[in-house]
C-alpha atoms as a PDB file:
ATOM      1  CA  UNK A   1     143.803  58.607 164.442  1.00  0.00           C
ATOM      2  CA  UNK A   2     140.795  58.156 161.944  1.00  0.00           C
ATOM      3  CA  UNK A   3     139.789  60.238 159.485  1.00  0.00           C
ATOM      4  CA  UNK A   4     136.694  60.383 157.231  1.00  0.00           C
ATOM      5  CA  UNK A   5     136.777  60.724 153.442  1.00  0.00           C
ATOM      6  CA  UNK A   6     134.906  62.212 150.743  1.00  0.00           C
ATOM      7  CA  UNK A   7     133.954  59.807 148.297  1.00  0.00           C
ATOM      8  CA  UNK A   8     131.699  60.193 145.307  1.00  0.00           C
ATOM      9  CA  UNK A   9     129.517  57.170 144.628  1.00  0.00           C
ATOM     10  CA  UNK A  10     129.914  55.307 141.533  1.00  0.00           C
ATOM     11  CA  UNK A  11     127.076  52.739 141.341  1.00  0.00           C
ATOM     12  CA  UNK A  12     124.580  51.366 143.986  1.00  0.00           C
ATOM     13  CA  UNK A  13     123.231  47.955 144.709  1.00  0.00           C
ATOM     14  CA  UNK A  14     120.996  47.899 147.944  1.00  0.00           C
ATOM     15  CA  UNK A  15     122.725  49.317 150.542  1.00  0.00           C
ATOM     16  CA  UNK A  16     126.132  49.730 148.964  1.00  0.00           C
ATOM     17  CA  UNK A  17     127.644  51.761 146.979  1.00  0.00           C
ATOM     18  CA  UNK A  18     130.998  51.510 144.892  1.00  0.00           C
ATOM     19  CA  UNK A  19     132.671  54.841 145.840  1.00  0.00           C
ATOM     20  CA  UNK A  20     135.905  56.468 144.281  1.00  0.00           C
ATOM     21  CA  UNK A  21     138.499  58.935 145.533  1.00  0.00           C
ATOM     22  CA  UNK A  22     142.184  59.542 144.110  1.00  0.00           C
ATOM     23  CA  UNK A  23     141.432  56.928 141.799  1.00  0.00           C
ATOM     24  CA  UNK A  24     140.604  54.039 144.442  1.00  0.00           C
ATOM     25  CA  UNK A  25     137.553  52.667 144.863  1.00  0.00           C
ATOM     26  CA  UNK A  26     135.691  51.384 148.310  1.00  0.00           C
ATOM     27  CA  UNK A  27     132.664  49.523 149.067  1.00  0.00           C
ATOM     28  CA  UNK A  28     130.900  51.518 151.666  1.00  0.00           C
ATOM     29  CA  UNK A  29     127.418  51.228 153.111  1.00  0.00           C
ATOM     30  CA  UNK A  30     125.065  53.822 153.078  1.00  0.00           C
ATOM     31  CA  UNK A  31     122.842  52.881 155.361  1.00  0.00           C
ATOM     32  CA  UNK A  32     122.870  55.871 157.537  1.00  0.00           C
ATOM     33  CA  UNK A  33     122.408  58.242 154.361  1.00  0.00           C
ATOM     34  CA  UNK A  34     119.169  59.276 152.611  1.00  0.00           C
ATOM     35  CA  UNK A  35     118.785  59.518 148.681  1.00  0.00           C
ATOM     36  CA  UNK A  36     121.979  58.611 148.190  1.00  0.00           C
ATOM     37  CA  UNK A  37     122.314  58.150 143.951  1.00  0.00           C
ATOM     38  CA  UNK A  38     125.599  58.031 141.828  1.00  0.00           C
ATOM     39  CA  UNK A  39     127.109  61.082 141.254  1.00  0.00           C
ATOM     40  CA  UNK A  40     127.079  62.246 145.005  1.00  0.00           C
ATOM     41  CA  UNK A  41     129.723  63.132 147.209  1.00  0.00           C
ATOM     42  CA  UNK A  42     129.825  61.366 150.906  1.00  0.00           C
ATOM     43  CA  UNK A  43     132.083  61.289 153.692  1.00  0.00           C
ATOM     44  CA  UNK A  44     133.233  57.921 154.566  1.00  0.00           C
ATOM     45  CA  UNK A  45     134.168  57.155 157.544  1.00  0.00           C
ATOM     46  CA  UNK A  46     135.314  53.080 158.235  1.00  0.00           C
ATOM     47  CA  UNK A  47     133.434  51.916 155.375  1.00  0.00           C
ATOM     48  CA  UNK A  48     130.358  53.307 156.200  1.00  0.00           C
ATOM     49  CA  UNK A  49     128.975  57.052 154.412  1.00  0.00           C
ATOM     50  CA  UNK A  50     128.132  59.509 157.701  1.00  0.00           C
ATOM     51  CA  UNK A  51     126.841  62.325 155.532  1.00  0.00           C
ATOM     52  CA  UNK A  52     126.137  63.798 152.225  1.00  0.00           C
ATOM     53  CA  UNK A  53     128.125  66.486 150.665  1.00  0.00           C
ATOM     54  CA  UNK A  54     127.590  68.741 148.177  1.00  0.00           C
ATOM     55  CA  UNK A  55     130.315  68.972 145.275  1.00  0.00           C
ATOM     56  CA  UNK A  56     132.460  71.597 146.437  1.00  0.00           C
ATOM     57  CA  UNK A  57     132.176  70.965 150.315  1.00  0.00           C
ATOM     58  CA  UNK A  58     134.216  67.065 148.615  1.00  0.00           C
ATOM     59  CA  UNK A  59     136.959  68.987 146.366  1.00  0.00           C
ATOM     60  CA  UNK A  60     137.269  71.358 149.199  1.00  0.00           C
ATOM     61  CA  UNK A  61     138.072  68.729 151.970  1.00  0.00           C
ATOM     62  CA  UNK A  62     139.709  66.899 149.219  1.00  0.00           C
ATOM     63  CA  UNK A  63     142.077  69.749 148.695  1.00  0.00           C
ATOM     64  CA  UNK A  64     142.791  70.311 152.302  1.00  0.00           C
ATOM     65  CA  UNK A  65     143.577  66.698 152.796  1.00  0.00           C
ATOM     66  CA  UNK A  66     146.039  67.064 149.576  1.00  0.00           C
ATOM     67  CA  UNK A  67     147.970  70.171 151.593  1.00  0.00           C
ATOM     68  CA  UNK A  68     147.958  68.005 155.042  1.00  0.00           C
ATOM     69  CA  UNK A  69     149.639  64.757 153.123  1.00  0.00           C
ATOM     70  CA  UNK A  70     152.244  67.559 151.111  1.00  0.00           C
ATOM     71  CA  UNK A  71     153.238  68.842 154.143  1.00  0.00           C
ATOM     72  CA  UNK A  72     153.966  65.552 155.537  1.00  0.00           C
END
């Protein structure tokens, strides 16, 4: 099974971007995401950003995948 991320984007250099969740952080190309600047939220999916998010849409999924993992 895969699952996609939210990720918030730390700093940018051409078509990457360092990205942070839970205190890890990914390189993940943005290629397929417009305007992208630090400070936004994306969802990640295989390294690569599939969609801007705004703020709470990311803690939201962020706190749903936290229930998921302590149900596990």
């Amino acid at each position: 099974m895969c699952l996609a991320m939210p990720m918030k984007i730390k700093n940018i250099d051409g078509n990457s971007a360092d990205c942070e969740a839970g205190g890890l952080t990914q390189k993940v190309r943005i290629d397929f995401v417009s305007d992208a600047r630090p400070g936004d939220y994306l969802m990640v999916h295989a390294g690569f950003a599939i969609e801007k998010m705004t703020e709470k849409e990311a803690l939201e999924n962020l706190e749903l995948l936290e229930e998921i993992r302590d149900a596990l």
